[in-house]
PDB file of N, CA and C in Angstrom:
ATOM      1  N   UNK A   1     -11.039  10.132-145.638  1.00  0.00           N
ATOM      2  CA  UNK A   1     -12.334  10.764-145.451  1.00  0.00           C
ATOM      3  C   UNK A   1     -12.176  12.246-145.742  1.00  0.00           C
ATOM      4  N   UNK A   2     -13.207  12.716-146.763  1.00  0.00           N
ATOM      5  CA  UNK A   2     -13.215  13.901-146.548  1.00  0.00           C
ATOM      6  C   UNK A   2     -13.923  15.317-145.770  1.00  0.00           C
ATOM      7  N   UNK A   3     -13.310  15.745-145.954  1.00  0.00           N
ATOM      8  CA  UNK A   3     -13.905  17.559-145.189  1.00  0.00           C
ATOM      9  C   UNK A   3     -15.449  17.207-145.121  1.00  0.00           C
ATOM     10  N   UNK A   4     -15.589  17.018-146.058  1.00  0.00           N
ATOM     11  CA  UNK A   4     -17.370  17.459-146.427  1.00  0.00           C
ATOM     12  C   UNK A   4     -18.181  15.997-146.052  1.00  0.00           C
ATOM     13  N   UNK A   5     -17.772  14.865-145.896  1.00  0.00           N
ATOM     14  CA  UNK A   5     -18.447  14.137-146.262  1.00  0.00           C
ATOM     15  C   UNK A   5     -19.269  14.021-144.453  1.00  0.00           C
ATOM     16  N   UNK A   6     -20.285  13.178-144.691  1.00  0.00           N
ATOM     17  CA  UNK A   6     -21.163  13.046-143.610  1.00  0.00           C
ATOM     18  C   UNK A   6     -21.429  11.634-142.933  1.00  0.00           C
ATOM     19  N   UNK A   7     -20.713  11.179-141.937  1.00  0.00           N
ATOM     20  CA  UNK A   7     -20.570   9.542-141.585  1.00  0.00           C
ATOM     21  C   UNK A   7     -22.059   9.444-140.922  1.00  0.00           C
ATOM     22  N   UNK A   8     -22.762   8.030-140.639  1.00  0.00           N
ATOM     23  CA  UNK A   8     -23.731   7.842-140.126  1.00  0.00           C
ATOM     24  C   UNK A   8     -23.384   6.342-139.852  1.00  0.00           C
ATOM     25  N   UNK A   9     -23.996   6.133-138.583  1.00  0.00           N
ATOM     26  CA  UNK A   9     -23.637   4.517-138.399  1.00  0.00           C
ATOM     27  C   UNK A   9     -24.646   3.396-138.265  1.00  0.00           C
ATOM     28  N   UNK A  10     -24.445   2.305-139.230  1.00  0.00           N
ATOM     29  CA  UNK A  10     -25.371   1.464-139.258  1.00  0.00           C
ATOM     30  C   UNK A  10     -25.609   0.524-137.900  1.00  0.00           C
ATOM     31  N   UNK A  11     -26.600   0.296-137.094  1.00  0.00           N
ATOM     32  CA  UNK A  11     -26.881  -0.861-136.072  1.00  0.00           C
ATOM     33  C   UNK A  11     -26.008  -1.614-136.318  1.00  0.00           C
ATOM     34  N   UNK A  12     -25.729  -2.449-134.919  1.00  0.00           N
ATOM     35  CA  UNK A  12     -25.310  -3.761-135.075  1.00  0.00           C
ATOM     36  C   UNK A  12     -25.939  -4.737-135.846  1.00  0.00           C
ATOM     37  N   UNK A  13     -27.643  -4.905-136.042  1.00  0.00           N
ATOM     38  CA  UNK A  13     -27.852  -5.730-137.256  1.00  0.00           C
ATOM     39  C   UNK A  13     -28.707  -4.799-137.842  1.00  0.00           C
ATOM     40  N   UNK A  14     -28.488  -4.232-139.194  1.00  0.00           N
ATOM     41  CA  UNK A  14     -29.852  -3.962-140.025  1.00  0.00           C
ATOM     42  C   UNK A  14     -30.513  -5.048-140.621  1.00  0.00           C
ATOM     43  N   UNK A  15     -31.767  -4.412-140.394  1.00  0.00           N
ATOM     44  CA  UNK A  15     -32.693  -5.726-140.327  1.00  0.00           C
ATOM     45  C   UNK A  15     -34.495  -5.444-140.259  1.00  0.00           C
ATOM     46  N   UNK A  16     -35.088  -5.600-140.224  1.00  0.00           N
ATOM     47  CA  UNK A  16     -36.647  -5.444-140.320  1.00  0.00           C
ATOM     48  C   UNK A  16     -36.646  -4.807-138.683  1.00  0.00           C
ATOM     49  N   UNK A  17     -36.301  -5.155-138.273  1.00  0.00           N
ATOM     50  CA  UNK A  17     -37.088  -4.401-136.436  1.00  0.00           C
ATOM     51  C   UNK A  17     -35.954  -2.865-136.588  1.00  0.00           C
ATOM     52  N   UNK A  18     -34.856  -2.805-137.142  1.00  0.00           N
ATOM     53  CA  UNK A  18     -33.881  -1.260-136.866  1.00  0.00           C
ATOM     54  C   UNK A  18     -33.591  -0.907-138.042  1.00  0.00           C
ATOM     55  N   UNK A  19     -34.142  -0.796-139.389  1.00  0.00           N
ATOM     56  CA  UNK A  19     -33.939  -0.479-140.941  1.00  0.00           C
ATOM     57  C   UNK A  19     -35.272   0.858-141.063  1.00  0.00           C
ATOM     58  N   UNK A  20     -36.060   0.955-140.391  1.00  0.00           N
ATOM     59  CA  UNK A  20     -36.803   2.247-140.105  1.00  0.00           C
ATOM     60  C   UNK A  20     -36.402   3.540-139.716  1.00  0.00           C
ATOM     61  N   UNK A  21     -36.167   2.961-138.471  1.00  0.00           N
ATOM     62  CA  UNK A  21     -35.181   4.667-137.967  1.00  0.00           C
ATOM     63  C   UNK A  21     -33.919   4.507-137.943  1.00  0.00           C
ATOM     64  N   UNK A  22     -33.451   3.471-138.459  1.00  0.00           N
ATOM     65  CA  UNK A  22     -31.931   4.296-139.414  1.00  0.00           C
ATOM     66  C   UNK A  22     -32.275   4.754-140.654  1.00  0.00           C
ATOM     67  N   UNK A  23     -33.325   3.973-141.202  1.00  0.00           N
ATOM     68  CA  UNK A  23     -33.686   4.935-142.568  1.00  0.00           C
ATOM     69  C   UNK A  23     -33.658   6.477-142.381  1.00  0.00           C
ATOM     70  N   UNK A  24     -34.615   6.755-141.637  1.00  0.00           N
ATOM     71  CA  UNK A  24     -35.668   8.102-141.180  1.00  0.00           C
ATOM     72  C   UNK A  24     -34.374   8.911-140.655  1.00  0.00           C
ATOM     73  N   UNK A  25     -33.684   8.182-139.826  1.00  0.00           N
ATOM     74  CA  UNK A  25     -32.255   9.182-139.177  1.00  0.00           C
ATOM     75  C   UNK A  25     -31.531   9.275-140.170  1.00  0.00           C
ATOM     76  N   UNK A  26     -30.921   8.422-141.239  1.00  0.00           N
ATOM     77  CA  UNK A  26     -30.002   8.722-141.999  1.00  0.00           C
ATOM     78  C   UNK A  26     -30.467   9.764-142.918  1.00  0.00           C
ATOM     79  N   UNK A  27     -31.642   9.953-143.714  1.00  0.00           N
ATOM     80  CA  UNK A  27     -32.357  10.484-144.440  1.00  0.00           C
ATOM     81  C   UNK A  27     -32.331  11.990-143.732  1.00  0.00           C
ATOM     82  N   UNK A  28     -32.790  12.047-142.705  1.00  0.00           N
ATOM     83  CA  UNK A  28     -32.765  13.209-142.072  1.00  0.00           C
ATOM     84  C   UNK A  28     -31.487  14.368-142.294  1.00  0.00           C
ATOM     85  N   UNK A  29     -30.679  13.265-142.145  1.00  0.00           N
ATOM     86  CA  UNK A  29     -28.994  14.245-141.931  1.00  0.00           C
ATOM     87  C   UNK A  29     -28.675  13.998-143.267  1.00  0.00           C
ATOM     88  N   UNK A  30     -28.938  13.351-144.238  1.00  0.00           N
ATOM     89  CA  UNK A  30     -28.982  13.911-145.720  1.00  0.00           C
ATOM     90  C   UNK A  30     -29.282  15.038-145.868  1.00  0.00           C
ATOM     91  N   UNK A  31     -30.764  15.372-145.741  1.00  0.00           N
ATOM     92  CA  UNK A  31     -31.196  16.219-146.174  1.00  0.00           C
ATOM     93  C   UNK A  31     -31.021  17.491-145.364  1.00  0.00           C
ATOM     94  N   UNK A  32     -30.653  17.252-144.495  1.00  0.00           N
ATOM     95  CA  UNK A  32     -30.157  18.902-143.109  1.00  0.00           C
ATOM     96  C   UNK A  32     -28.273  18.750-143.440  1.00  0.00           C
ATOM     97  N   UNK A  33     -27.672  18.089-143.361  1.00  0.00           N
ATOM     98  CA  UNK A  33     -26.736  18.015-143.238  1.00  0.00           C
ATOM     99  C   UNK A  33     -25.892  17.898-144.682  1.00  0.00           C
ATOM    100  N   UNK A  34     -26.013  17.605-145.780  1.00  0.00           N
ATOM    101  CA  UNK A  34     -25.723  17.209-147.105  1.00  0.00           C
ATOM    102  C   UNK A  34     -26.023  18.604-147.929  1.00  0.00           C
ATOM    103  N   UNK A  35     -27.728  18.103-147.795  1.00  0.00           N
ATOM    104  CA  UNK A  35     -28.606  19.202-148.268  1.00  0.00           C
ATOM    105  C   UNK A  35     -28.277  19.088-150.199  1.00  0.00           C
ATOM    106  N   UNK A  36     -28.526  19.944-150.994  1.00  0.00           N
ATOM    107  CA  UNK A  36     -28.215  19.974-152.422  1.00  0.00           C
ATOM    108  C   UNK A  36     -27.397  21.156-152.684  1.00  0.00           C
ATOM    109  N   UNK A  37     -26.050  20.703-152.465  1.00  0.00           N
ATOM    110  CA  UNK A  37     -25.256  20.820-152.922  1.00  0.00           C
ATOM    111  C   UNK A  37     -24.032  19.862-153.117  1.00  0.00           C
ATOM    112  N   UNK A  38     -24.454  20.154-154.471  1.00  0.00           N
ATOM    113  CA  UNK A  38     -24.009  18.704-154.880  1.00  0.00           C
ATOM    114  C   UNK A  38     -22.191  18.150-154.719  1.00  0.00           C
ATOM    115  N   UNK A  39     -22.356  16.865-154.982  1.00  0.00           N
ATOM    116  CA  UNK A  39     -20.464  16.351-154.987  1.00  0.00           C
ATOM    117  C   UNK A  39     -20.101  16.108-153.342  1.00  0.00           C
ATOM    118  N   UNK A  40     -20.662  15.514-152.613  1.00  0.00           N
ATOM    119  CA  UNK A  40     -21.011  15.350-151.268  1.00  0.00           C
ATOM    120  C   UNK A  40     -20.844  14.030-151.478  1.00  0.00           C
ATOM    121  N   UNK A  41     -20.142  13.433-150.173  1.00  0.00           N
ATOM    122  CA  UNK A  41     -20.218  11.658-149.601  1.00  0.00           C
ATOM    123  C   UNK A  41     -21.279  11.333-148.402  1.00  0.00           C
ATOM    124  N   UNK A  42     -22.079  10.329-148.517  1.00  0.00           N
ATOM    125  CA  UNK A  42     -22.713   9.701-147.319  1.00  0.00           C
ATOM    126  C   UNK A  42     -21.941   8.731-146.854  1.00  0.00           C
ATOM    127  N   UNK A  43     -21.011   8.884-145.988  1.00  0.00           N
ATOM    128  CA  UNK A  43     -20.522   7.588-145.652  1.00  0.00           C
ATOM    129  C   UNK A  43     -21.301   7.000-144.375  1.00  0.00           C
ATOM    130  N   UNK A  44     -21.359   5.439-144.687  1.00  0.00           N
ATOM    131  CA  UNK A  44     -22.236   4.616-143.909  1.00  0.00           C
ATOM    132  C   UNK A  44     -21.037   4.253-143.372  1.00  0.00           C
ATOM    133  N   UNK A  45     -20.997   3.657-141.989  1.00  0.00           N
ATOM    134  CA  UNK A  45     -19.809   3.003-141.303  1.00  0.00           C
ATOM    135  C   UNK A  45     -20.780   1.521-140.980  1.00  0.00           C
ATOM    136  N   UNK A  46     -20.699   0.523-141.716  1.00  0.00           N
ATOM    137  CA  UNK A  46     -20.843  -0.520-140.909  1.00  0.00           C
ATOM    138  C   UNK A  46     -19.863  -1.510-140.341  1.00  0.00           C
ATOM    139  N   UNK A  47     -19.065  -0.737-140.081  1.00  0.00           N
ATOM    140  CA  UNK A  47     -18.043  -1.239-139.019  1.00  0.00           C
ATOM    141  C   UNK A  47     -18.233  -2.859-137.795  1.00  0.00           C
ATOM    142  N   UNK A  48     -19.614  -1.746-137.166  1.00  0.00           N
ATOM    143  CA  UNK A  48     -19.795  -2.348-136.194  1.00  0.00           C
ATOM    144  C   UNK A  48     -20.976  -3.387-136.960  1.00  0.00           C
ATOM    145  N   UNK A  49     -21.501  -3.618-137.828  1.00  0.00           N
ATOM    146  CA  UNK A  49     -22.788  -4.306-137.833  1.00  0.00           C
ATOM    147  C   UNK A  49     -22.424  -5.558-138.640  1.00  0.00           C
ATOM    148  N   UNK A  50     -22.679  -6.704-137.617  1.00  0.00           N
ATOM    149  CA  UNK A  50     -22.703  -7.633-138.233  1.00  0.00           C
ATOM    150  C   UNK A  50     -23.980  -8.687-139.089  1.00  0.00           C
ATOM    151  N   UNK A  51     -24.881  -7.875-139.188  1.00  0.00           N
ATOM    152  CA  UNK A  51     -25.452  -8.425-140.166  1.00  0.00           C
ATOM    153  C   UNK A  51     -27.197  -8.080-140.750  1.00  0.00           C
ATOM    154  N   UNK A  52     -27.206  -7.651-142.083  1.00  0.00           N
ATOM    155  CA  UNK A  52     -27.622  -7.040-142.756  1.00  0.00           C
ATOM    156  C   UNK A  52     -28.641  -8.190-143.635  1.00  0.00           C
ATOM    157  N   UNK A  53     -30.170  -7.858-143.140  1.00  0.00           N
ATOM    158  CA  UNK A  53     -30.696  -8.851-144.206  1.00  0.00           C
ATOM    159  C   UNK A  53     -31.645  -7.684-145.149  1.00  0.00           C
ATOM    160  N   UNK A  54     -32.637  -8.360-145.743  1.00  0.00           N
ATOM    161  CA  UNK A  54     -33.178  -7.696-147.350  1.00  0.00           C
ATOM    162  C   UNK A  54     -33.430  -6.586-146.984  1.00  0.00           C
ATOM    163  N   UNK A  55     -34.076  -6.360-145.722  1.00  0.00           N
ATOM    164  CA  UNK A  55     -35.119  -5.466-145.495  1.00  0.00           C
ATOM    165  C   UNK A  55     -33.860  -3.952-144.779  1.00  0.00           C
ATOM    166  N   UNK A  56     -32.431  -4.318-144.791  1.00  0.00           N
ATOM    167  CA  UNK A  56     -31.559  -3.776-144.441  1.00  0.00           C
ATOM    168  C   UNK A  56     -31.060  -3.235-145.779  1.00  0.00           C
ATOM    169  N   UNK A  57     -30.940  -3.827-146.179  1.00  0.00           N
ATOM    170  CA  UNK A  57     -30.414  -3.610-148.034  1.00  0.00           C
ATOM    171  C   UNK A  57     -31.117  -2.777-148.770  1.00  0.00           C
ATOM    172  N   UNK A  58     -32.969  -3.122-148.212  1.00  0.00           N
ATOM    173  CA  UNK A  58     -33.363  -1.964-148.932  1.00  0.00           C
ATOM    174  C   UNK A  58     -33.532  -0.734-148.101  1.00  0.00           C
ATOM    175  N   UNK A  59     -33.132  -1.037-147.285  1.00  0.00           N
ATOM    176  CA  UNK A  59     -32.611   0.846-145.958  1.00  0.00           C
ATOM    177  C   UNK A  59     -31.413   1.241-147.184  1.00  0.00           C
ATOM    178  N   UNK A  60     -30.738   0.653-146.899  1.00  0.00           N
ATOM    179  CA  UNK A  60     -29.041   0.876-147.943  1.00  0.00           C
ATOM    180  C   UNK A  60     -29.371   1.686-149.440  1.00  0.00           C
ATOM    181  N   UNK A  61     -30.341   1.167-150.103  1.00  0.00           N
ATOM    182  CA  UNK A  61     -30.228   1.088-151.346  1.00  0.00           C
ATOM    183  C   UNK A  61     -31.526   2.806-151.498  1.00  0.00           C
ATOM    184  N   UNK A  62     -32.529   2.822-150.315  1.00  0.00           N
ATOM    185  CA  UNK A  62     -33.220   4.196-150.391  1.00  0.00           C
ATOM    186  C   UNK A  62     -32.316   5.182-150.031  1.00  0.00           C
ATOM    187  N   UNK A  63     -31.288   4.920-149.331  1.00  0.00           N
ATOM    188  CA  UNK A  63     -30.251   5.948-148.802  1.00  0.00           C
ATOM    189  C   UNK A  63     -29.465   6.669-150.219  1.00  0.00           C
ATOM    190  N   UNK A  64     -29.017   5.570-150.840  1.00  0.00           N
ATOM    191  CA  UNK A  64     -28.327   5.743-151.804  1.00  0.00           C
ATOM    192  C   UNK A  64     -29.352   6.573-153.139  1.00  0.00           C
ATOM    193  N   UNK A  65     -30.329   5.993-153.035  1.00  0.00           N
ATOM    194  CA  UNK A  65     -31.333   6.669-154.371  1.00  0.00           C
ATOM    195  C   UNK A  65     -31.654   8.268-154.043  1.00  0.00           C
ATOM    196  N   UNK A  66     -31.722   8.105-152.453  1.00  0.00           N
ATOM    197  CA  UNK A  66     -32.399   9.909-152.335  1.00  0.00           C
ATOM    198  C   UNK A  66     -31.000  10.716-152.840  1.00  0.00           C
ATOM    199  N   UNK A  67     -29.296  10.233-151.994  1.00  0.00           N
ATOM    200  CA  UNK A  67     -28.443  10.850-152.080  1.00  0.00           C
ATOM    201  C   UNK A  67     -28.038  11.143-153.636  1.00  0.00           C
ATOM    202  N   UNK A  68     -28.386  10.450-154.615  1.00  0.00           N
ATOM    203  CA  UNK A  68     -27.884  10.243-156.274  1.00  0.00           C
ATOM    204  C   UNK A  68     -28.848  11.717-156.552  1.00  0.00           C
ATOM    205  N   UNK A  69     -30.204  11.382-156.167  1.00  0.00           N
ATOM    206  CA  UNK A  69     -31.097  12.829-156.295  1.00  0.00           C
ATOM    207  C   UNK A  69     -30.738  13.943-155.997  1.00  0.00           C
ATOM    208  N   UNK A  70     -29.821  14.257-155.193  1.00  0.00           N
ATOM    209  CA  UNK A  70     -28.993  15.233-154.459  1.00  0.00           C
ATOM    210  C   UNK A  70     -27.654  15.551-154.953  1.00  0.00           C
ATOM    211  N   UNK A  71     -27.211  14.657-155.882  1.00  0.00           N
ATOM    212  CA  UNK A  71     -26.132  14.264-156.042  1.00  0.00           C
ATOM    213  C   UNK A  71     -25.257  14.355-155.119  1.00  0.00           C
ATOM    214  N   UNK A  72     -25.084  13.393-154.742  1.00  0.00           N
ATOM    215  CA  UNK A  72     -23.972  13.210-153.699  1.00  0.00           C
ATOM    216  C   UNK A  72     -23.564  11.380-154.029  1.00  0.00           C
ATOM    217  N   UNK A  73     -22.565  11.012-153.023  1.00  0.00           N
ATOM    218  CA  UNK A  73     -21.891   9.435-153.904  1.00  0.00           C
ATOM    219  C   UNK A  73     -22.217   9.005-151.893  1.00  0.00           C
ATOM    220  N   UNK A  74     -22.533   7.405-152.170  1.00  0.00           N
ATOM    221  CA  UNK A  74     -22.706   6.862-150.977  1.00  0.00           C
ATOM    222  C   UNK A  74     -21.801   5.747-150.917  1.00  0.00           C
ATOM    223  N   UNK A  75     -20.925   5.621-149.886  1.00  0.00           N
ATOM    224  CA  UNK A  75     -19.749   4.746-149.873  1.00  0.00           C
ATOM    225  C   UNK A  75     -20.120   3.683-148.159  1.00  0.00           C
ATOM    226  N   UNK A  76     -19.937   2.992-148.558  1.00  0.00           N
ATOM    227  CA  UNK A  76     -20.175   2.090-147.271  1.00  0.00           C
ATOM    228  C   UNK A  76     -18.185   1.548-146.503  1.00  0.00           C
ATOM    229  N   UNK A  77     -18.684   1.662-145.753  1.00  0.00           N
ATOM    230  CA  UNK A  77     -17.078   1.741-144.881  1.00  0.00           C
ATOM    231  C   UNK A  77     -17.262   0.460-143.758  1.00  0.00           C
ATOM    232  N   UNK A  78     -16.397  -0.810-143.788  1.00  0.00           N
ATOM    233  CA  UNK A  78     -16.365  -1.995-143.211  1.00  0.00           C
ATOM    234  C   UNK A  78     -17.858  -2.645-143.561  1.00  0.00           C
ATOM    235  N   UNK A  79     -17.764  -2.905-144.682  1.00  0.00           N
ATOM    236  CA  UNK A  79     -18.853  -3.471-145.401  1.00  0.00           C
ATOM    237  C   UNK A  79     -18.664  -4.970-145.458  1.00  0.00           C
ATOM    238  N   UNK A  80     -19.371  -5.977-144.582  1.00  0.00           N
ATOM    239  CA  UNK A  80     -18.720  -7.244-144.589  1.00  0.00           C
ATOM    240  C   UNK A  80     -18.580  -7.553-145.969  1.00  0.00           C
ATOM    241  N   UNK A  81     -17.479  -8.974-146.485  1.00  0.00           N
ATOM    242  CA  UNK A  81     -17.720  -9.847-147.459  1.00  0.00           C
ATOM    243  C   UNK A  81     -19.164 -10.442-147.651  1.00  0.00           C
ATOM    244  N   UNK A  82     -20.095 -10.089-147.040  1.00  0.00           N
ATOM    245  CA  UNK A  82     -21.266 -10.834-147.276  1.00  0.00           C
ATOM    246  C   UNK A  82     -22.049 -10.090-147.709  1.00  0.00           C
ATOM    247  N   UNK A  83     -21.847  -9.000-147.224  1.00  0.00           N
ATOM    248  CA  UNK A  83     -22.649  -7.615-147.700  1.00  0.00           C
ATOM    249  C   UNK A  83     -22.508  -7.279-149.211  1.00  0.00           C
ATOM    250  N   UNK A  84     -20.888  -7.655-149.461  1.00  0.00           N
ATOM    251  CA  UNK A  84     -20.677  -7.062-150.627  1.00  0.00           C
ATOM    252  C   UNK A  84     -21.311  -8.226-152.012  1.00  0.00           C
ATOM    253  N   UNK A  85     -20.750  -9.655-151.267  1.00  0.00           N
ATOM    254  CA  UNK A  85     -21.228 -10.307-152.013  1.00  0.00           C
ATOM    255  C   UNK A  85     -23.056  -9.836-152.568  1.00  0.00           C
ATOM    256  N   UNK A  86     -23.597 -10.154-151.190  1.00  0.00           N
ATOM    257  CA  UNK A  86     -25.008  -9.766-151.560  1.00  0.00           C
ATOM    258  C   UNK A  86     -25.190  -8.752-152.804  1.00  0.00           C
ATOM    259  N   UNK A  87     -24.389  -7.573-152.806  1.00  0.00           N
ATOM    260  CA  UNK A  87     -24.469  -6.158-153.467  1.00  0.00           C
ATOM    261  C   UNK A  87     -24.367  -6.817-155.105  1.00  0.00           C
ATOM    262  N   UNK A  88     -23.011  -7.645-155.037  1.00  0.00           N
ATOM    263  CA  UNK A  88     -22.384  -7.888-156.464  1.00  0.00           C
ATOM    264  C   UNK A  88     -23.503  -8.599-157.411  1.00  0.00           C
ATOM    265  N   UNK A  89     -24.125  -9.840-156.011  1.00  0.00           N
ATOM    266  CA  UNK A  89     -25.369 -10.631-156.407  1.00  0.00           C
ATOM    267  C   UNK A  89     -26.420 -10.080-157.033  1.00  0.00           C
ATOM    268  N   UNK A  90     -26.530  -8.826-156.375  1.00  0.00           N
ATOM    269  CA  UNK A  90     -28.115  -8.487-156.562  1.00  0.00           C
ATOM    270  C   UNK A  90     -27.702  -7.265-157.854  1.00  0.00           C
ATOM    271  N   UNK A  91     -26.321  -6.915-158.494  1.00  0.00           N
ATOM    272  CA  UNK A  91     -25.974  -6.121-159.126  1.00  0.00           C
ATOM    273  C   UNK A  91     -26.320  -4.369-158.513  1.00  0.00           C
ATOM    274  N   UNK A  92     -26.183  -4.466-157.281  1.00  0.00           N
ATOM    275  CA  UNK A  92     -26.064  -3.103-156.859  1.00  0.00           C
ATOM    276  C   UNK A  92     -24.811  -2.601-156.334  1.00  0.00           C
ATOM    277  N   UNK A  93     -23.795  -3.332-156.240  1.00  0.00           N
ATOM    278  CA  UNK A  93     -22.957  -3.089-156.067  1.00  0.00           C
ATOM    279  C   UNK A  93     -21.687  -1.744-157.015  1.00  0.00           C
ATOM    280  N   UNK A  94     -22.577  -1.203-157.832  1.00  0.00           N
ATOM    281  CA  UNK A  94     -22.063  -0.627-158.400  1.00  0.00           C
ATOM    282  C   UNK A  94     -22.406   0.898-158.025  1.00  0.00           C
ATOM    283  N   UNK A  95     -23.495   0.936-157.238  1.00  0.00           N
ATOM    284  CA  UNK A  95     -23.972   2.083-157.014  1.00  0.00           C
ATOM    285  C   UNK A  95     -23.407   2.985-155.434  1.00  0.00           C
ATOM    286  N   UNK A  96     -22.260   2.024-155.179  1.00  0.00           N
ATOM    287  CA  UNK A  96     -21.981   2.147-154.222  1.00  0.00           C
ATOM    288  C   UNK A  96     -20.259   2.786-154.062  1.00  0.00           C
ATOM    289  N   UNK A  97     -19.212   3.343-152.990  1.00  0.00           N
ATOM    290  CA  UNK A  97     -18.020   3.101-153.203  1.00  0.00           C
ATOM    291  C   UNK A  97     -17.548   2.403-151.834  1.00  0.00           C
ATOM    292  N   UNK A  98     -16.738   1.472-151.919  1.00  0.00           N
ATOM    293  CA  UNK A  98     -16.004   1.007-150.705  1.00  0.00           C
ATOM    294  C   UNK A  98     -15.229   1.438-150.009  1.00  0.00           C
ATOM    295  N   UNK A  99     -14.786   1.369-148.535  1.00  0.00           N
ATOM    296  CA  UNK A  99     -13.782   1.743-148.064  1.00  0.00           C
ATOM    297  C   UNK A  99     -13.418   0.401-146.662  1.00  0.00           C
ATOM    298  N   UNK A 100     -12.577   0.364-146.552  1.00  0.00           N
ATOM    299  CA  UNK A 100     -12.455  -0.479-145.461  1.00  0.00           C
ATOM    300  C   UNK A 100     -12.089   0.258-143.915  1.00  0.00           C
ATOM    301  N   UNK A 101     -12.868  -0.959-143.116  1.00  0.00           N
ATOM    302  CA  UNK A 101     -13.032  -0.299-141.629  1.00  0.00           C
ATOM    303  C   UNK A 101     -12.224   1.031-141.050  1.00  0.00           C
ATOM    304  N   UNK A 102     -12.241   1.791-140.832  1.00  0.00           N
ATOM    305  CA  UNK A 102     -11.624   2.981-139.896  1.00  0.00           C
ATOM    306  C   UNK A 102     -10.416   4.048-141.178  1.00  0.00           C
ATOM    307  N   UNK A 103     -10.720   3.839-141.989  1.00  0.00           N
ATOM    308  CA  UNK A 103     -10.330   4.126-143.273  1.00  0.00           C
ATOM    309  C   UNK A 103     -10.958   6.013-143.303  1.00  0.00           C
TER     310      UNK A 103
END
């Protein structure tokens, strides 16, 4: 992990009822905490969250579009096999970087 980068932690499930205000919170500390200057990491820790449906993915995937605007790189950290699968599935998986749990 680096100096600069900015961790935020995903719920135990993202999902339609908690994919709002982790949006709105993560977004927040993008933009206060990141800010534009560019070459910056968002690291997501979903460590703890076991499970992520569409409406979670597309929390994931607005996170990642504002931060690219900013330039900055968004890396997801203990990203289940299911998650990733999903990512590879849906071909977003590229927009992303990995790291594994506590990494």
């Amino acid at each position: 992990m680096g100096v600069d980068d900015l961790v935020v932690w995903a719920p135990e499930a993202l999902d339609r009822e908690s994919r709002t205000a982790f949006r709105r919170a993560a977004l927040a500390e993008v933009e206060t905490t990141l800010g534009d200057a560019p070459g910056r990491r968002l690291v997501v820790d979903l460590s703890g969250t076991t499970r992520v449906d569409s409406a979670g993915l597309g929390a994931l995937i607005m996170l990642q579009q504002r931060a690219a605007e900013l330039r900055h790189t968004v890396c997801l950290r203990g990203a289940s096999e299911e998650l990733r699968f999903l990512l590879v599935l849906t071909r977003l998986d590229d927009r992303f970087e990995f790291e594994p749990p506590g990494a």
